[in-house]
C-alpha atoms as a PDB file:
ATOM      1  CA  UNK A   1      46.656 -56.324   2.819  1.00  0.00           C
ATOM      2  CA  UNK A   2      47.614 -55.509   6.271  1.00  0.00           C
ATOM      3  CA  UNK A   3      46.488 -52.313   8.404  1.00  0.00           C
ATOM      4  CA  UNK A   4      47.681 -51.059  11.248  1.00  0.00           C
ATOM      5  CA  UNK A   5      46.542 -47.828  13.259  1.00  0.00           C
ATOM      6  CA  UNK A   6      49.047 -46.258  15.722  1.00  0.00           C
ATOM      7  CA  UNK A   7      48.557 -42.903  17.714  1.00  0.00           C
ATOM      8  CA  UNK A   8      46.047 -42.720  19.784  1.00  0.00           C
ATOM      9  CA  UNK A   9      45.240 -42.120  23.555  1.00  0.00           C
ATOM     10  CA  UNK A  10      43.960 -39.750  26.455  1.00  0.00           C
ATOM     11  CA  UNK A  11      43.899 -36.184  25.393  1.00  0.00           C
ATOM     12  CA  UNK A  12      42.341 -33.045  27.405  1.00  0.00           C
ATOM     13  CA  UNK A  13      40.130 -30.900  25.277  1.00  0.00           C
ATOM     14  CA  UNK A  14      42.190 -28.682  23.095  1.00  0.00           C
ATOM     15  CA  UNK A  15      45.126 -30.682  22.645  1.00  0.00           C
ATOM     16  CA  UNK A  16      46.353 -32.793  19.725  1.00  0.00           C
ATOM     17  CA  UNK A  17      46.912 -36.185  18.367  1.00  0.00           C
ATOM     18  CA  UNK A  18      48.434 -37.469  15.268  1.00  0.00           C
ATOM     19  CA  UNK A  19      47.102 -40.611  14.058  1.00  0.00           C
ATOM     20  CA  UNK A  20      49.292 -42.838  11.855  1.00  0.00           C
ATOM     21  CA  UNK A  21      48.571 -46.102   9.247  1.00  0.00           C
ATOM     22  CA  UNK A  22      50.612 -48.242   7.603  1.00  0.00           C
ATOM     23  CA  UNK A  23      49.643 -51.253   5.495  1.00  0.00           C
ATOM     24  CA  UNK A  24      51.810 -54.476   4.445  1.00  0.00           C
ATOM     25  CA  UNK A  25      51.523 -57.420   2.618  1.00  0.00           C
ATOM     26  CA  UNK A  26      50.797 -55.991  -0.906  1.00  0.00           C
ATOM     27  CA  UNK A  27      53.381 -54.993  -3.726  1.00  0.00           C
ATOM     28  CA  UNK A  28      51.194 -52.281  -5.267  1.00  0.00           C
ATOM     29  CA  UNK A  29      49.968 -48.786  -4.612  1.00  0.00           C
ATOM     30  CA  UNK A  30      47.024 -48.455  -2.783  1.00  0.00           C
ATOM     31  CA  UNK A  31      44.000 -46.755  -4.231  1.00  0.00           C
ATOM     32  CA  UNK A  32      42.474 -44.874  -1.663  1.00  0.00           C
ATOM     33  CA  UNK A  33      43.055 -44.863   2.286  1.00  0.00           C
ATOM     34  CA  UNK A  34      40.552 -43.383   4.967  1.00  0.00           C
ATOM     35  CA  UNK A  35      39.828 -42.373   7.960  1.00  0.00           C
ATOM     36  CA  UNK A  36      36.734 -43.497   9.879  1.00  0.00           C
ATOM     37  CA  UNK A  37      35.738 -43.596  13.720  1.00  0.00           C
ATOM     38  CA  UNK A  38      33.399 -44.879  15.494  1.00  0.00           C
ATOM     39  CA  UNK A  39      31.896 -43.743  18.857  1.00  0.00           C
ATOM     40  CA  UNK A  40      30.543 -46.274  21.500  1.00  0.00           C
ATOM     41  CA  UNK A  41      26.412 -46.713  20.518  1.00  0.00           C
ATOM     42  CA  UNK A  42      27.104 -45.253  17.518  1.00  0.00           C
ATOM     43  CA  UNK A  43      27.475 -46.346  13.636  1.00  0.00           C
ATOM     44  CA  UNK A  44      31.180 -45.545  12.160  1.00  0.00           C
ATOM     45  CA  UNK A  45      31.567 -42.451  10.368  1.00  0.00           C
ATOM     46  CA  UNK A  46      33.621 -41.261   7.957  1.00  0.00           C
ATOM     47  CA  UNK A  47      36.027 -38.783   8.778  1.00  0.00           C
ATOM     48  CA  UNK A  48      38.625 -38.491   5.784  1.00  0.00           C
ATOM     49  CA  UNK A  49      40.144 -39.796   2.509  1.00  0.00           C
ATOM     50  CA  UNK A  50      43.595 -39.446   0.346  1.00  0.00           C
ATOM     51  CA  UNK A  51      44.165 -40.910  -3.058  1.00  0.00           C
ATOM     52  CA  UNK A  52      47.763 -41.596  -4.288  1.00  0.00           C
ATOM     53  CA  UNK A  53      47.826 -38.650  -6.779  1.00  0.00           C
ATOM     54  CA  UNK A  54      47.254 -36.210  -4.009  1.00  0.00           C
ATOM     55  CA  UNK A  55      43.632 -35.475  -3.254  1.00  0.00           C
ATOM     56  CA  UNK A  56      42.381 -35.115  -0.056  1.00  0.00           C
ATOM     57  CA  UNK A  57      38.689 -34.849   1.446  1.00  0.00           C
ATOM     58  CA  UNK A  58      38.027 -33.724   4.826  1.00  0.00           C
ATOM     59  CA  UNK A  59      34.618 -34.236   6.597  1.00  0.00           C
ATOM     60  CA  UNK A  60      32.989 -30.852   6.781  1.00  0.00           C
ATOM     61  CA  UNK A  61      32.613 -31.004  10.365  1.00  0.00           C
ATOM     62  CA  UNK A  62      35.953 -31.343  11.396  1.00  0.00           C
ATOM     63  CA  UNK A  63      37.818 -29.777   8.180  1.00  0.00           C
ATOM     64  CA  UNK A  64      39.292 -26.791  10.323  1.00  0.00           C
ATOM     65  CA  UNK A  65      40.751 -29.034  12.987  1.00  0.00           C
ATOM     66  CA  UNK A  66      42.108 -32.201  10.990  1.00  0.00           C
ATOM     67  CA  UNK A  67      44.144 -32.659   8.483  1.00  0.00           C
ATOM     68  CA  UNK A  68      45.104 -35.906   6.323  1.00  0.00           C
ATOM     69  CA  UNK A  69      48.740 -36.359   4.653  1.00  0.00           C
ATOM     70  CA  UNK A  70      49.900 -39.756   2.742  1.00  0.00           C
ATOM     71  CA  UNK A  71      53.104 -40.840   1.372  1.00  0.00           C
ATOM     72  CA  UNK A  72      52.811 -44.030  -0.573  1.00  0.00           C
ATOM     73  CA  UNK A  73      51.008 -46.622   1.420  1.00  0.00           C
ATOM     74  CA  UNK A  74      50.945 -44.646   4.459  1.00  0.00           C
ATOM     75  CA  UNK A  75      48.085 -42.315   6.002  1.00  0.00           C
ATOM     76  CA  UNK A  76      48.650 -39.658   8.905  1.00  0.00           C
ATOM     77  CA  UNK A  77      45.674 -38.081  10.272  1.00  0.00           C
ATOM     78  CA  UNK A  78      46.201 -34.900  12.298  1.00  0.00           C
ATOM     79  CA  UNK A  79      44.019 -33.777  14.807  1.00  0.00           C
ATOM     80  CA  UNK A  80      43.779 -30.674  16.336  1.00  0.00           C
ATOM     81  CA  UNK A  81      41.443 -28.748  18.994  1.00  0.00           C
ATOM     82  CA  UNK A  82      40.251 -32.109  20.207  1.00  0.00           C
ATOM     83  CA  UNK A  83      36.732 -31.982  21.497  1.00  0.00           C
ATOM     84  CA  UNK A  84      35.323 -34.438  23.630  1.00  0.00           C
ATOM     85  CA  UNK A  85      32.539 -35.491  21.216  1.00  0.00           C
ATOM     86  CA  UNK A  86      35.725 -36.405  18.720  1.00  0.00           C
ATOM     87  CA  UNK A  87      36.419 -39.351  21.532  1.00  0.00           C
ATOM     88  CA  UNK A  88      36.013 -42.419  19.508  1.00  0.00           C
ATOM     89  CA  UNK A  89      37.803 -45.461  17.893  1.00  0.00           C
ATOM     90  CA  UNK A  90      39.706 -44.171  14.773  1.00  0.00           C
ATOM     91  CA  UNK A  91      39.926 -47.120  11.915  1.00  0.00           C
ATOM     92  CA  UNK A  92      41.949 -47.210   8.968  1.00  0.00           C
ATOM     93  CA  UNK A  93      41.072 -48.387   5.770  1.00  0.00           C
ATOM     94  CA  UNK A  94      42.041 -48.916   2.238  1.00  0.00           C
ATOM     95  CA  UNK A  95      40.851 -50.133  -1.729  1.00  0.00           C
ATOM     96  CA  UNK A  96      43.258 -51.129  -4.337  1.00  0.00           C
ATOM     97  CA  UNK A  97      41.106 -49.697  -7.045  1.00  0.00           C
ATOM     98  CA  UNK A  98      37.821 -47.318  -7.328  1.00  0.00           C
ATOM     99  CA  UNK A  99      37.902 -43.866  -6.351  1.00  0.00           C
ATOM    100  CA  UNK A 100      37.432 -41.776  -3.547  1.00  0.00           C
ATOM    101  CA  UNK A 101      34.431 -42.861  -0.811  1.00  0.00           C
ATOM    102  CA  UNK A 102      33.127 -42.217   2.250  1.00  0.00           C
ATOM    103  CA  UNK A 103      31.048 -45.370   2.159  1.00  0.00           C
ATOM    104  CA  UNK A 104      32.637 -48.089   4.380  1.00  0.00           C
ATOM    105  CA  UNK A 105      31.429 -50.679   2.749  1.00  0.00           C
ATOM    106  CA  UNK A 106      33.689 -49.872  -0.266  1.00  0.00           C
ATOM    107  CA  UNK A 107      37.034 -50.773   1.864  1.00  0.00           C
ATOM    108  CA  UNK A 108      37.876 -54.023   1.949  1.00  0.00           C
ATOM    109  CA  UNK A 109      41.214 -53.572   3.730  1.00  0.00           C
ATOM    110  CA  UNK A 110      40.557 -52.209   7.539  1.00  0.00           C
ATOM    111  CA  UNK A 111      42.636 -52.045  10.963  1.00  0.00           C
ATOM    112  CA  UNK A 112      42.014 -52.791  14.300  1.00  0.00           C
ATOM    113  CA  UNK A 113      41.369 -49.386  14.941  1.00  0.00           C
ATOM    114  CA  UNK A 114      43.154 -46.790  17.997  1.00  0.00           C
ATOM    115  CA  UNK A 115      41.258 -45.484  20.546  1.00  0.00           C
ATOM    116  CA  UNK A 116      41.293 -41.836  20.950  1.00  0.00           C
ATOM    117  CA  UNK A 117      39.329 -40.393  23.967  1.00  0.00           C
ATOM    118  CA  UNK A 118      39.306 -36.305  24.715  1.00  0.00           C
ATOM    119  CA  UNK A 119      38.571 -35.536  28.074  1.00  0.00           C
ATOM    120  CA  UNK A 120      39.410 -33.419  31.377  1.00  0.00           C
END
C-alpha cells in the first residue's frame, strides 16, 4: 500500500490548510487512516483517525480547529485557526484491519509526510 500526503505549506497564524491522502496499490478497503505530525525534537503525535463506516476521532487539543473527512481510501484533514505550535510534519497512515488507534506503531502503511509550518 502506497501513501501519499499533499497540502501543506507556509501559513500565517489564523489561516487554514487542508491536508489531503490518498493510497494505491491495494484492491481493498482500508481499515483505518490517520493523521499524525511530528514537530522537529519532538516524538510524532497523533492528531486524528476515520474508519470506513464513518467514525471519526479528533485529538482533544485541536478538536475545535480540525476536522477529518474520508471517502473510500482517501483522508482530508482540515485545519483551521492555525497556531504556530501546530507547525510540524503531518504523516498519513493506514491498517487494513484492527480498529481505531492512536498508537503509531499499529500502522503499517505511512507517507512521506507534508510539511506544514504557521508563522508571521
Amino acid at each position: 500500500v502506497l501513501v501519499a500526503e499533499s497540502g501543506g505549506g507556509l501559513v500565517e497564524p489564523g489561516g487554514s490548510l487542508r491536508l489531503s491522502c490518498t493510497t494505491s496499490g491495494h484492491s481493498s478497503t482500508l481499515k483505518s487512516m490517520a493523521w499524525f505530525r511530528q514537530a522537529s525534537g519532538k516524538e510524532r503525535e497523533y492528531v486524528s483517525v476515520a474508519t470506513p463506516g464513518g467514525g471519526r476521532i479528533i485529538k482533544l487539543s485541536v478538536k475545535d480547529r480540525f476536522t477529518i473527512s474520508r471517502d473510500n481510501n482517501t483522508v482530508w484533514l482540515q485545519m483551521n485557526s492555525l497556531e504556530p505550535e501546530d507547525t510540524a510534519r503531518y504523516f498519513c497512515a493506514a491498517r487494513l484491519a484492527g480498529p481505531p488507534t492512536p498508537n503509531p506503531d499499529d500502522y503499517p502503511f505511512w507517507g512521506r509526510g507534508t510539511q506544514v509550518t504557521v508563522s508571521a
